[in-house]
C-alpha atoms as a PDB file:
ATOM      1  CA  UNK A   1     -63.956 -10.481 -39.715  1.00  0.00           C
ATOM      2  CA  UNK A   2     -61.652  -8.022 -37.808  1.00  0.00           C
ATOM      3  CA  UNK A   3     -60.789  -4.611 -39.424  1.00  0.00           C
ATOM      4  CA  UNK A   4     -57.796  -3.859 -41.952  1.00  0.00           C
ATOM      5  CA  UNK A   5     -54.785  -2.051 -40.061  1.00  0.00           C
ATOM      6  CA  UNK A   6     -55.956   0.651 -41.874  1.00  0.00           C
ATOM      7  CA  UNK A   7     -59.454   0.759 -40.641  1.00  0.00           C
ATOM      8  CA  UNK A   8     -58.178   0.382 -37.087  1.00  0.00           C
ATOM      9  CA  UNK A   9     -57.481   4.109 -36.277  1.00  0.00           C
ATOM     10  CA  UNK A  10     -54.429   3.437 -35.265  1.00  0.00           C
ATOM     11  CA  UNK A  11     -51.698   6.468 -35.950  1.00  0.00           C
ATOM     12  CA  UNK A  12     -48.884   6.200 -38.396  1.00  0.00           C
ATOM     13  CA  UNK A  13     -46.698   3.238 -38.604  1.00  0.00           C
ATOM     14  CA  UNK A  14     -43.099   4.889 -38.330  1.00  0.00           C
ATOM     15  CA  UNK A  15     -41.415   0.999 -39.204  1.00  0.00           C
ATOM     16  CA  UNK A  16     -38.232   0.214 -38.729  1.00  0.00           C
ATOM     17  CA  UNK A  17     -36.834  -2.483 -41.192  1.00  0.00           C
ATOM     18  CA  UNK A  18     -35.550  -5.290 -39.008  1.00  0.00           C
ATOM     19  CA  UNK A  19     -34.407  -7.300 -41.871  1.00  0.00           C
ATOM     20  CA  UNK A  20     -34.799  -7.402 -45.807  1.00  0.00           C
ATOM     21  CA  UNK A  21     -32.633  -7.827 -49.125  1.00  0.00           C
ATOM     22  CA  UNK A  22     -31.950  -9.430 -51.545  1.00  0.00           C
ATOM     23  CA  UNK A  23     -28.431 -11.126 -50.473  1.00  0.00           C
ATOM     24  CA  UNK A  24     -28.241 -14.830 -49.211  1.00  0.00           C
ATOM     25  CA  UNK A  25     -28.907 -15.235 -45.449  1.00  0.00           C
ATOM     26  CA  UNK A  26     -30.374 -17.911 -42.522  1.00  0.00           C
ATOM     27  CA  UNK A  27     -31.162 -16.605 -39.465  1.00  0.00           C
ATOM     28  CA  UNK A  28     -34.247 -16.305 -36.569  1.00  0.00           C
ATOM     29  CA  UNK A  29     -35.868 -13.387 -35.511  1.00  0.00           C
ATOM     30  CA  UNK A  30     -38.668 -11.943 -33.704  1.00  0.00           C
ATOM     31  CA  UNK A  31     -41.602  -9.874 -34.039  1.00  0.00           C
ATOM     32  CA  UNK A  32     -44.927  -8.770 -32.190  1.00  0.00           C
ATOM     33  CA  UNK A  33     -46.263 -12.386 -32.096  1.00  0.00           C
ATOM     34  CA  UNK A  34     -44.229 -14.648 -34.207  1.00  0.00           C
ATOM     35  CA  UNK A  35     -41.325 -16.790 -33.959  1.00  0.00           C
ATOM     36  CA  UNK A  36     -39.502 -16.175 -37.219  1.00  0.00           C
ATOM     37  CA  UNK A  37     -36.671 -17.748 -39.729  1.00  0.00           C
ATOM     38  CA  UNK A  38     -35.820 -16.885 -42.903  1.00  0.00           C
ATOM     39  CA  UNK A  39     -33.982 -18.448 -45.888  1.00  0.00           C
ATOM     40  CA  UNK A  40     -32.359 -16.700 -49.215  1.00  0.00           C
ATOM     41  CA  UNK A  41     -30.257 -18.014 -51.781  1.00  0.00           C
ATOM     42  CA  UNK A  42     -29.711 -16.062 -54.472  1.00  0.00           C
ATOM     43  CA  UNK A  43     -28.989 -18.493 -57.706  1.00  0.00           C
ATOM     44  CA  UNK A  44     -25.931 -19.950 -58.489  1.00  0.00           C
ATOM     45  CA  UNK A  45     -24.637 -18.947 -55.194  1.00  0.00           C
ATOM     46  CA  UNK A  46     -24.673 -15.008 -56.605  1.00  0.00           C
ATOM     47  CA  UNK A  47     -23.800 -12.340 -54.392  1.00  0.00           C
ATOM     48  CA  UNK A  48     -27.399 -11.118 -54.888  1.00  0.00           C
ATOM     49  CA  UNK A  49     -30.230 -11.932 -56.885  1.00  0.00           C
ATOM     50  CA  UNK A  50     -33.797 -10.905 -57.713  1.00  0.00           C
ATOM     51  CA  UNK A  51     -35.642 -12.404 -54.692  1.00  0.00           C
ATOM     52  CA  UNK A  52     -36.299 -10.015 -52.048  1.00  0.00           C
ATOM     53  CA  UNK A  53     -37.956  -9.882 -48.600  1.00  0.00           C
ATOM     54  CA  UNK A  54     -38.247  -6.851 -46.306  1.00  0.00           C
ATOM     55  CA  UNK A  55     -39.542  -7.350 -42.726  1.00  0.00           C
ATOM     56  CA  UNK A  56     -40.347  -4.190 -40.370  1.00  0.00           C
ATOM     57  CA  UNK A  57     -41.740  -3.455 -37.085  1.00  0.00           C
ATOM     58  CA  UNK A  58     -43.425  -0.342 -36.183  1.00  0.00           C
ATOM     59  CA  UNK A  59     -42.280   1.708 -33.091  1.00  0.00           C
ATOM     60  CA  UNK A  60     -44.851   1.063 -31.077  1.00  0.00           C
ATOM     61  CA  UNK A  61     -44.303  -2.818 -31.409  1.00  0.00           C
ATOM     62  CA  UNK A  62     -47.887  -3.190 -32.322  1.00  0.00           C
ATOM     63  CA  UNK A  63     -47.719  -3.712 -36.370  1.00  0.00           C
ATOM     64  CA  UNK A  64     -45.442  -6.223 -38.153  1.00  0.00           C
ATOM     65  CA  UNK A  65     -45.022  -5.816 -42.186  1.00  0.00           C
ATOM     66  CA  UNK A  66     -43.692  -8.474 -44.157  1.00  0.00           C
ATOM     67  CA  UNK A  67     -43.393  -8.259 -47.841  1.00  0.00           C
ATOM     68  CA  UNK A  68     -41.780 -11.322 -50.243  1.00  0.00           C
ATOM     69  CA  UNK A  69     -40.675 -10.224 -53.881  1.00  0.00           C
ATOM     70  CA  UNK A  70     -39.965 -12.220 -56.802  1.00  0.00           C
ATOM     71  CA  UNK A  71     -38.410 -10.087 -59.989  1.00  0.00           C
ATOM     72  CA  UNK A  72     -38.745 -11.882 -62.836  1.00  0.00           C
ATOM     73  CA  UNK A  73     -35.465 -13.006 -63.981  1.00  0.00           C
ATOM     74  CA  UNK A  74     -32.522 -14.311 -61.706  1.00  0.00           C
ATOM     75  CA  UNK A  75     -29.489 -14.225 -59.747  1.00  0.00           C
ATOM     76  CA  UNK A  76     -26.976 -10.809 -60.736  1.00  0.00           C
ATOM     77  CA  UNK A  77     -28.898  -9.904 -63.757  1.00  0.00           C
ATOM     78  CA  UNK A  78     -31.527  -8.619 -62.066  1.00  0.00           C
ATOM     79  CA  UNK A  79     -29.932  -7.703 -58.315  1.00  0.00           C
ATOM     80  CA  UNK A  80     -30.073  -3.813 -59.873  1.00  0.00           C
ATOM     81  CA  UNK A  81     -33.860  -4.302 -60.259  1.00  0.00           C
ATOM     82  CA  UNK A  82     -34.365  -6.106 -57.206  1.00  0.00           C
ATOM     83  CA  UNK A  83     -32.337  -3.436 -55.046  1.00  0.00           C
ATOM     84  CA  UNK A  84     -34.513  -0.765 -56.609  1.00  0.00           C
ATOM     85  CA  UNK A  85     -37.291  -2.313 -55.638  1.00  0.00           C
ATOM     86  CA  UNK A  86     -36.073  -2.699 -51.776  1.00  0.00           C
ATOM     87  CA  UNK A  87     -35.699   1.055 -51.998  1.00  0.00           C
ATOM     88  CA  UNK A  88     -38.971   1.736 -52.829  1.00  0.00           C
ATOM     89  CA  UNK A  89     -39.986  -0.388 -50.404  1.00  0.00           C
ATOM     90  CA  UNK A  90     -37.942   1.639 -47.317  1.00  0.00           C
ATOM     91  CA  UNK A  91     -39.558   4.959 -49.031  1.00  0.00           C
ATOM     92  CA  UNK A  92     -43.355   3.362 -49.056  1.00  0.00           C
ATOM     93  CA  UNK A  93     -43.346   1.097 -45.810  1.00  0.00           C
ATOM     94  CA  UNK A  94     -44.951   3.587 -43.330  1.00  0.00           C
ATOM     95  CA  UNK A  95     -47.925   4.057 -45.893  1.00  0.00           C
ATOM     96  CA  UNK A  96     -50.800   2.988 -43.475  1.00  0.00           C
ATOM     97  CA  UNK A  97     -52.989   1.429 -46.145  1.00  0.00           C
ATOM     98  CA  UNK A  98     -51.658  -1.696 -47.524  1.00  0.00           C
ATOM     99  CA  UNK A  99     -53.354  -1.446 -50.807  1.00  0.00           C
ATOM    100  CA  UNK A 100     -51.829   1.954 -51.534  1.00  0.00           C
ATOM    101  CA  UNK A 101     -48.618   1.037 -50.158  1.00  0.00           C
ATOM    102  CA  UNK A 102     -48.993  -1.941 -53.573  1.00  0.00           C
ATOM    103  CA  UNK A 103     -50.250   0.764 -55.614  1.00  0.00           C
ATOM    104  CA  UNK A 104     -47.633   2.617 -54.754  1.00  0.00           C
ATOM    105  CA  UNK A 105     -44.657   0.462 -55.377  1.00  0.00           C
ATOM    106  CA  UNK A 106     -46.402  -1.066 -58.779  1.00  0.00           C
ATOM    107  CA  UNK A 107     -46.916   2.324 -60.175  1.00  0.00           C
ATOM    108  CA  UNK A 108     -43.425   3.359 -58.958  1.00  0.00           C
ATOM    109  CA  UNK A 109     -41.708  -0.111 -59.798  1.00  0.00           C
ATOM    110  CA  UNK A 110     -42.693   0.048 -63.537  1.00  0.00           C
ATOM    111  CA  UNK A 111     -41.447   3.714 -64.067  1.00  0.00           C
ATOM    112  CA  UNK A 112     -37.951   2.501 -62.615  1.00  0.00           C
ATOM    113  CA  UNK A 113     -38.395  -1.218 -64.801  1.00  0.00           C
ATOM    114  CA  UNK A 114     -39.268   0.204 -68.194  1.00  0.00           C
ATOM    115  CA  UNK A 115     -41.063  -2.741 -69.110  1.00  0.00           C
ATOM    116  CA  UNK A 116     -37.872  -4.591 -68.905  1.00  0.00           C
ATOM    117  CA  UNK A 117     -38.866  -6.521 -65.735  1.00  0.00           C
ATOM    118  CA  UNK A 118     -42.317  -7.061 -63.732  1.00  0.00           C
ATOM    119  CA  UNK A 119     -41.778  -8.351 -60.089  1.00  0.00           C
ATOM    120  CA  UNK A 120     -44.494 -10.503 -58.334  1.00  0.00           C
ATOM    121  CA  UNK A 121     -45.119  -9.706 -54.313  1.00  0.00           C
ATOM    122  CA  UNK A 122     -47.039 -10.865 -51.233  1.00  0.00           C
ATOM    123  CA  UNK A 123     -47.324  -8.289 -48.573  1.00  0.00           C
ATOM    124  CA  UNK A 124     -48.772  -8.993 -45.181  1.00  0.00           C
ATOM    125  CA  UNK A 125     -49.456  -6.878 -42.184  1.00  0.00           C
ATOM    126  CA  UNK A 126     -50.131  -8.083 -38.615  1.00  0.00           C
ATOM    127  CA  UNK A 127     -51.757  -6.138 -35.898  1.00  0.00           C
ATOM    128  CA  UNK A 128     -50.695  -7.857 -32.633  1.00  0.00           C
ATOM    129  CA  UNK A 129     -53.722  -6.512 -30.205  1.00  0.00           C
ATOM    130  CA  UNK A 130     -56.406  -8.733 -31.951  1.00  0.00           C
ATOM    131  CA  UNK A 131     -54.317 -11.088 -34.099  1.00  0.00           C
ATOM    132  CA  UNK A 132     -55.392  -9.874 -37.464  1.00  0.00           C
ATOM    133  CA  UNK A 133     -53.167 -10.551 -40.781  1.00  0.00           C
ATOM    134  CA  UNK A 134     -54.358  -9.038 -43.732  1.00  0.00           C
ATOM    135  CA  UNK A 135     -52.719  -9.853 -47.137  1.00  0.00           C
ATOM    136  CA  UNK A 136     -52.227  -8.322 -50.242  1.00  0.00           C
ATOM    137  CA  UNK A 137     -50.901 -10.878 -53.370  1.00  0.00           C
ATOM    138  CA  UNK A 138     -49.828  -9.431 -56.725  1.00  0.00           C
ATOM    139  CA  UNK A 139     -49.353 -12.594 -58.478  1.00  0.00           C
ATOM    140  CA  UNK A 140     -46.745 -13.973 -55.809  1.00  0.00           C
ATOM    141  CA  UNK A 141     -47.046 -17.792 -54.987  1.00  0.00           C
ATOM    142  CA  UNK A 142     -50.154 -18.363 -52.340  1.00  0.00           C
ATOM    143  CA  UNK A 143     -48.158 -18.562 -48.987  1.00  0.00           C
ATOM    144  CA  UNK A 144     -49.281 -22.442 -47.176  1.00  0.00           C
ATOM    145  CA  UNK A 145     -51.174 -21.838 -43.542  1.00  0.00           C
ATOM    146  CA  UNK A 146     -51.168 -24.651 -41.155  1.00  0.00           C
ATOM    147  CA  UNK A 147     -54.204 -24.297 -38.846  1.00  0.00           C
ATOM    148  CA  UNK A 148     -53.054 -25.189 -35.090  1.00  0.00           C
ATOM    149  CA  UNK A 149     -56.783 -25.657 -34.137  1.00  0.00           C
ATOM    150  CA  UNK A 150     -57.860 -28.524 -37.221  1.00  0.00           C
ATOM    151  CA  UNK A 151     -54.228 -29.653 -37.748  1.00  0.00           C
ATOM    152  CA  UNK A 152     -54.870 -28.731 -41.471  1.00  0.00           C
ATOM    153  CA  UNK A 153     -52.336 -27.215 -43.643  1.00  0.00           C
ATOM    154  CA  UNK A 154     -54.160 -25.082 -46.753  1.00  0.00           C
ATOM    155  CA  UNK A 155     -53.810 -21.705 -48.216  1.00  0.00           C
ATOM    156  CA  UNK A 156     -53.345 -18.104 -47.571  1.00  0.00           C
ATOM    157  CA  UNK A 157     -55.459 -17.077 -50.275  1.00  0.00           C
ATOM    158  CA  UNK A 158     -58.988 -15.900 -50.856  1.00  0.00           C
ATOM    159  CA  UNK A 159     -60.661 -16.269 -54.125  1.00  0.00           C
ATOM    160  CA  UNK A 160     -63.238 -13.428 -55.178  1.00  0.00           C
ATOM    161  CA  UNK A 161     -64.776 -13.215 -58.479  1.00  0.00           C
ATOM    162  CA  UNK A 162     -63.712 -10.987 -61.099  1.00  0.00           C
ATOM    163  CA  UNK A 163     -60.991  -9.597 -58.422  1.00  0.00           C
ATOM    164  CA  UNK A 164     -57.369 -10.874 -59.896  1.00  0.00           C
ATOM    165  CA  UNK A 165     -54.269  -8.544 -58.518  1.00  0.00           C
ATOM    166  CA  UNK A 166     -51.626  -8.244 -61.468  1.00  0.00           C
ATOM    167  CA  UNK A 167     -47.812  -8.710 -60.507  1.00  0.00           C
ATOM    168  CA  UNK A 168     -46.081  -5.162 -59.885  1.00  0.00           C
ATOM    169  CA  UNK A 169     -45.189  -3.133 -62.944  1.00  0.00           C
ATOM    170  CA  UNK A 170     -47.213  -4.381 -65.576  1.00  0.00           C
ATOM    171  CA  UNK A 171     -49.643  -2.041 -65.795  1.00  0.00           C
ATOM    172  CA  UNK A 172     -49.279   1.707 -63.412  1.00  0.00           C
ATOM    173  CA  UNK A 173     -53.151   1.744 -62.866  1.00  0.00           C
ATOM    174  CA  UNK A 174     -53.932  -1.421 -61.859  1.00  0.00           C
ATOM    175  CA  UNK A 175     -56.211  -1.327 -58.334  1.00  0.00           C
ATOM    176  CA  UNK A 176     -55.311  -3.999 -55.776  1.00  0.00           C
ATOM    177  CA  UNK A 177     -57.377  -5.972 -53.143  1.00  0.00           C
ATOM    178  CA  UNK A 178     -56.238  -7.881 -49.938  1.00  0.00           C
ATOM    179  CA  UNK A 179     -58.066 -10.157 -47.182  1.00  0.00           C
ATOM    180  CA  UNK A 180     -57.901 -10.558 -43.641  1.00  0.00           C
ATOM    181  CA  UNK A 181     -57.663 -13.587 -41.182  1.00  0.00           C
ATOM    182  CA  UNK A 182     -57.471 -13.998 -37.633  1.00  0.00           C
ATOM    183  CA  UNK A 183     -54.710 -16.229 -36.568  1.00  0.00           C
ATOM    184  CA  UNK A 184     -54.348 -18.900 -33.587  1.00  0.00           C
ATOM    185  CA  UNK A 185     -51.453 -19.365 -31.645  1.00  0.00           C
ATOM    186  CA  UNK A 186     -49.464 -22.084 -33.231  1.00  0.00           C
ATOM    187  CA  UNK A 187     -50.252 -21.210 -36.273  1.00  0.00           C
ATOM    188  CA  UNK A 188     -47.465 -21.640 -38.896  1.00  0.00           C
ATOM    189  CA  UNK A 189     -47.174 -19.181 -42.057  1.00  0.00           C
ATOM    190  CA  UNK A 190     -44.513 -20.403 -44.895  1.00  0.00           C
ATOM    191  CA  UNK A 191     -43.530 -17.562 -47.165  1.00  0.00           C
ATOM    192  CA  UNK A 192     -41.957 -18.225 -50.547  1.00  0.00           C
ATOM    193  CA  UNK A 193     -40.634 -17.812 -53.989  1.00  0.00           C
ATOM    194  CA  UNK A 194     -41.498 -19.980 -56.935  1.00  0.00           C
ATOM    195  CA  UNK A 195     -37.821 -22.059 -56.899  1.00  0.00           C
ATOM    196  CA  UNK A 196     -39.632 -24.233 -54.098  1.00  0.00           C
ATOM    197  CA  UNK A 197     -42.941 -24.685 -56.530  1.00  0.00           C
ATOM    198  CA  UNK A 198     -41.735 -24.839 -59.601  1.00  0.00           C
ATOM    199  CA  UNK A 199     -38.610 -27.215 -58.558  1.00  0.00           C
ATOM    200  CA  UNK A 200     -38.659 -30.191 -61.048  1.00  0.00           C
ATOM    201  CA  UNK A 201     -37.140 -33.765 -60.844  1.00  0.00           C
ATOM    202  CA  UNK A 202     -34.893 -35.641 -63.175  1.00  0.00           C
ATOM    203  CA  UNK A 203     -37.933 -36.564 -65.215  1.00  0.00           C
ATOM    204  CA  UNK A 204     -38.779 -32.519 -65.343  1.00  0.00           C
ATOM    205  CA  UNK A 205     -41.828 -33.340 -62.986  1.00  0.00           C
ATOM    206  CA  UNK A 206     -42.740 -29.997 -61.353  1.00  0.00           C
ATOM    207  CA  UNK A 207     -43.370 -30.007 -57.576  1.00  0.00           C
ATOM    208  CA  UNK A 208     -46.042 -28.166 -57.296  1.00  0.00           C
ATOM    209  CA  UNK A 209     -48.187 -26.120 -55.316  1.00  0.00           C
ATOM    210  CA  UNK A 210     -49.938 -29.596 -54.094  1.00  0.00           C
ATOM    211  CA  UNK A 211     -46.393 -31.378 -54.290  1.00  0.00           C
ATOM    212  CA  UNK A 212     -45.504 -28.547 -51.679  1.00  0.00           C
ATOM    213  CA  UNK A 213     -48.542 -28.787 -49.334  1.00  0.00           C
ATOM    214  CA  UNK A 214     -47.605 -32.351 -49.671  1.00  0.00           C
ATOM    215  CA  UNK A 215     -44.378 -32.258 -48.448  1.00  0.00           C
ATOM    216  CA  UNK A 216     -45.135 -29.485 -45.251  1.00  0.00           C
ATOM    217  CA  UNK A 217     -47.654 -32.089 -43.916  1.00  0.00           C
ATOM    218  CA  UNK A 218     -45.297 -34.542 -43.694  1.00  0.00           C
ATOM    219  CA  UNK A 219     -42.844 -32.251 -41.131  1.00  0.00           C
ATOM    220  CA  UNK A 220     -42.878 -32.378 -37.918  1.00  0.00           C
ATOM    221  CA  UNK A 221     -44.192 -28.827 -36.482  1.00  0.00           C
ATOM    222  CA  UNK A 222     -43.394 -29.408 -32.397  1.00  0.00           C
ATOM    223  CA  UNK A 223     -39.802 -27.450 -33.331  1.00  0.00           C
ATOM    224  CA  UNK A 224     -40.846 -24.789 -35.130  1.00  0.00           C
ATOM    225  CA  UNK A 225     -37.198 -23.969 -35.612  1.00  0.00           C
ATOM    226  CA  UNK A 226     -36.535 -27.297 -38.014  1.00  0.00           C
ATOM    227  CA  UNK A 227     -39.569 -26.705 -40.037  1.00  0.00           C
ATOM    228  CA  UNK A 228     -37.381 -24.382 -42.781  1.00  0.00           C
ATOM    229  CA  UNK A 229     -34.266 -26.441 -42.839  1.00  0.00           C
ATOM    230  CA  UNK A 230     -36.521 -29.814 -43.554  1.00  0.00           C
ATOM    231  CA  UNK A 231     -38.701 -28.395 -45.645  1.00  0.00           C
ATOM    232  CA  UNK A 232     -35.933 -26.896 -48.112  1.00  0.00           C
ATOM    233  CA  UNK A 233     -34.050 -30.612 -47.535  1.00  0.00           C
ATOM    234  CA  UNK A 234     -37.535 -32.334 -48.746  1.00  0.00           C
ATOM    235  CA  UNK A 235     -37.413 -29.954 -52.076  1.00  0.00           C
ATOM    236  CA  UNK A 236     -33.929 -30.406 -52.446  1.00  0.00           C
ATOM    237  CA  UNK A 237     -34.499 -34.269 -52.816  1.00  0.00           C
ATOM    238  CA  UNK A 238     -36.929 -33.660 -55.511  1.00  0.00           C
ATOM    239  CA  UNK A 239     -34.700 -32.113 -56.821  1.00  0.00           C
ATOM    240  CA  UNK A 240     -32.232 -35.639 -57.057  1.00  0.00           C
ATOM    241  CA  UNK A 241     -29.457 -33.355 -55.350  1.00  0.00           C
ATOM    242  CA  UNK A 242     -29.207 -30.623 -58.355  1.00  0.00           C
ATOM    243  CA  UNK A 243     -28.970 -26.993 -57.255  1.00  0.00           C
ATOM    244  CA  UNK A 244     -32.319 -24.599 -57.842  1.00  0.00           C
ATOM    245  CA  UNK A 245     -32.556 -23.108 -60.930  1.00  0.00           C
ATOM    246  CA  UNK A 246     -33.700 -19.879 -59.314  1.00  0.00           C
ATOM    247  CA  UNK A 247     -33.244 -17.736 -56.502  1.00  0.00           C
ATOM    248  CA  UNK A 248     -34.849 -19.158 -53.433  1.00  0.00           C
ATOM    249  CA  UNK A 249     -36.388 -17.387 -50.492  1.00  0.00           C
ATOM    250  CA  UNK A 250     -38.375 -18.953 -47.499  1.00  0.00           C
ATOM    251  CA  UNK A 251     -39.784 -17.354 -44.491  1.00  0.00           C
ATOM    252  CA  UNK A 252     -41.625 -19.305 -41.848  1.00  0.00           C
ATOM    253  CA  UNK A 253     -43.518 -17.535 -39.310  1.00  0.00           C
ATOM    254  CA  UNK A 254     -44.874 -19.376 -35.957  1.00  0.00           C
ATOM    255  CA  UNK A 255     -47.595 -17.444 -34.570  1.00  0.00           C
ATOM    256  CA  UNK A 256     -46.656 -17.681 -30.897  1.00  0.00           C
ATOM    257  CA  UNK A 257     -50.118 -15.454 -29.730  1.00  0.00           C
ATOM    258  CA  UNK A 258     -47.971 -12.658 -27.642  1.00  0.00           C
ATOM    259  CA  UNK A 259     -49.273  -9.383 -28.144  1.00  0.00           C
ATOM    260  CA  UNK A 260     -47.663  -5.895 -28.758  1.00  0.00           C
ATOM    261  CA  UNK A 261     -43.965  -5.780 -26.455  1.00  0.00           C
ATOM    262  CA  UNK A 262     -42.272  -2.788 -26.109  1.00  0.00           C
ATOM    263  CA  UNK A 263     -38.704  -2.272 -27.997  1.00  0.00           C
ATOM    264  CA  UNK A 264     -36.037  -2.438 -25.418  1.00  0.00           C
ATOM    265  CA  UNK A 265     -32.948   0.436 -26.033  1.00  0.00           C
ATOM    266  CA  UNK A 266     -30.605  -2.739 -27.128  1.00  0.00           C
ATOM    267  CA  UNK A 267     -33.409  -3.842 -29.790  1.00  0.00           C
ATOM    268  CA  UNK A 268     -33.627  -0.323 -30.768  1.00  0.00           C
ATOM    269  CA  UNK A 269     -30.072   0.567 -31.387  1.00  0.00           C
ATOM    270  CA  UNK A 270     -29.498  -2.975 -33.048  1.00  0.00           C
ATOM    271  CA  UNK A 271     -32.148  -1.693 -35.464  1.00  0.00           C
ATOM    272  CA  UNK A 272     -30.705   1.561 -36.329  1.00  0.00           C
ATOM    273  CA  UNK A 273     -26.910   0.151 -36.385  1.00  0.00           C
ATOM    274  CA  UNK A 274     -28.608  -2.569 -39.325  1.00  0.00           C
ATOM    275  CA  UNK A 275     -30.032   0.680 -40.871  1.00  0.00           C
ATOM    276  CA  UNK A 276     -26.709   2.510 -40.935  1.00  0.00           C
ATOM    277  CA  UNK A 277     -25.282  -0.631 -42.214  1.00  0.00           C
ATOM    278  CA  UNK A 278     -23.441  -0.638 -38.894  1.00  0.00           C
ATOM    279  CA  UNK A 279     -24.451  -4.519 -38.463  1.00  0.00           C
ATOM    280  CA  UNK A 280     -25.929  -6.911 -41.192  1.00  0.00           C
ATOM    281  CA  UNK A 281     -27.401 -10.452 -41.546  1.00  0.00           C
ATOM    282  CA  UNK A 282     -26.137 -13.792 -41.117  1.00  0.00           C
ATOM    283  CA  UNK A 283     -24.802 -15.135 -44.812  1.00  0.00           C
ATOM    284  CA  UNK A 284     -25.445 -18.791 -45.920  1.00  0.00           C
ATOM    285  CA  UNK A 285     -22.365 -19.981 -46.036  1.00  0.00           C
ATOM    286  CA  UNK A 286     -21.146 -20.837 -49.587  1.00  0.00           C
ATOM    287  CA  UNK A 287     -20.804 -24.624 -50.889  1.00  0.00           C
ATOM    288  CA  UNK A 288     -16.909 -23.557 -51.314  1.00  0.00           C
ATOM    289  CA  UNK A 289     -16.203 -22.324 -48.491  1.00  0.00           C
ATOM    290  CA  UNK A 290     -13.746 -24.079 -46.179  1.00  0.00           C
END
């Protein structure tokens, strides 16, 4: 097994957030070695809502951090939690351990929450010289890895004994523990919150973890960029048509096996003008919009 990003000697992460929030967007992206979308819906079509991702890049172009958050709750009674959260996140990312970086924003999350809300998480960083992603999940949904070598879609999850990570503010002490895997080219990575799990027909059948896996086998992977779209069509007709009951996020990463790439000036000031709120996302457009 390859070494941890922090056992790697490499120097301090200085990230810059290339996207993240809570608000409702579709868009594709790029990072050291993957091919990227990303889907958010915030419930009832809510300006914001208490799903949250945050994706950043260091400066060197060598480390990518992704992080998916689920506050419990939804939609705009829980955007002030959710945006407190993505501010802890900006203040923690360049933490080089992952683990403390999760310490950091449980123990910090729960002073800000009160009790009032705990958030789940899956946080993931990716070192692009030897193709290493090691994950950290604090009771977050286990992400769904399609192996390009076997053709097998499974897990992103590793089960050890005795060694359960809690969701984030539900108890300040609480130690974490993450895994690493190396990653083929053409590997695919789906990211997401429990609206896509926990979707249930007109009979109040759940999908499923299973009913999930299910349903990502049956899409065709040779366009990456369709693999989202379908996917969140597939759930949708489980769904007989009705709306989620819960904010959704989805991010799909396609491990496209390019190492680290130096930032050009444009990507760089497209990055700070995003930071200075200069520039934002893409929004989903809204069912009643003409």
């Amino acid at each position: 097994m390859n070494p941890s990003p922090e056992k790697s000697g490499l120097p301090p992460m200085r990230c810059m957030e290339i996207r993240g929030g809570n608000r409702a967007i579709e868009e594709a992206f790029q990072t050291p070695g993957f091919d990227a979308w990303a889907y958010s819906l915030p419930y009832e079509n809510s300006v914001s809502g208490g799903d949250l991702h945050y994706v950043s890049v260091c400066g060197a172009g060598l480390i990518t951090r992704l992080i998916v958050a689920d506050v419990s709750g939804h939609g705009e009674e829980v955007a002030d939690f959710s945006e407190s959260l993505h501010s802890l996140m900006w203040k923690n990312i360049n933490t080089k351990s992952q683990t403390r970086l999760v310490e950091a924003l449980n123990r910090q999350f729960g002073m800000r929450a009160q009790s009032l809300r705990f958030a789940t998480a899956v946080v993931a960083t990716y070192l692009a010289s030897n193709r290493t992603l090691t994950v950290c999940n604090a009771g977050h949904p286990r992400p769904l890895w399609h192996h390009a070598d076997s053709g097998e879609w499974g897990l992103l999850a590793q089960e050890v004994a005795g060694k359960c990570n809690l969701p984030l503010g539900l108890d300040d002490d609480s130690p974490y523990h993450q895994f690493t895997v190396l990653l083929a080219p053409g590997d695919v990575l789906l990211f997401y919150t429990d609206a896509l799990t926990e979707a249930m027909d007109r009979d109040g059948r759940v999908l499923g973890e299973e009913g999930l896996l299910a349903i990502a086998r049956s899409i065709d992977l040779s366009e990456p960029h369709r693999i989202a779209p379908t996917l969140i069509e597939a759930v949708g007709r489980h769904r007989s048509g009705r709306p989620a009951d819960d904010d959704l996020t989805l991010i799909i990463l396609f491990h496209n096996g390019r190492g680290p790439r130096r930032w050009s000036l444009a990507s760089r000031l497209d990055v700070y003008a995003k930071l200075l709120g200069i520039r934002g996302s893409k929004p989903v457009p809204r069912p009643d919009a003409g």
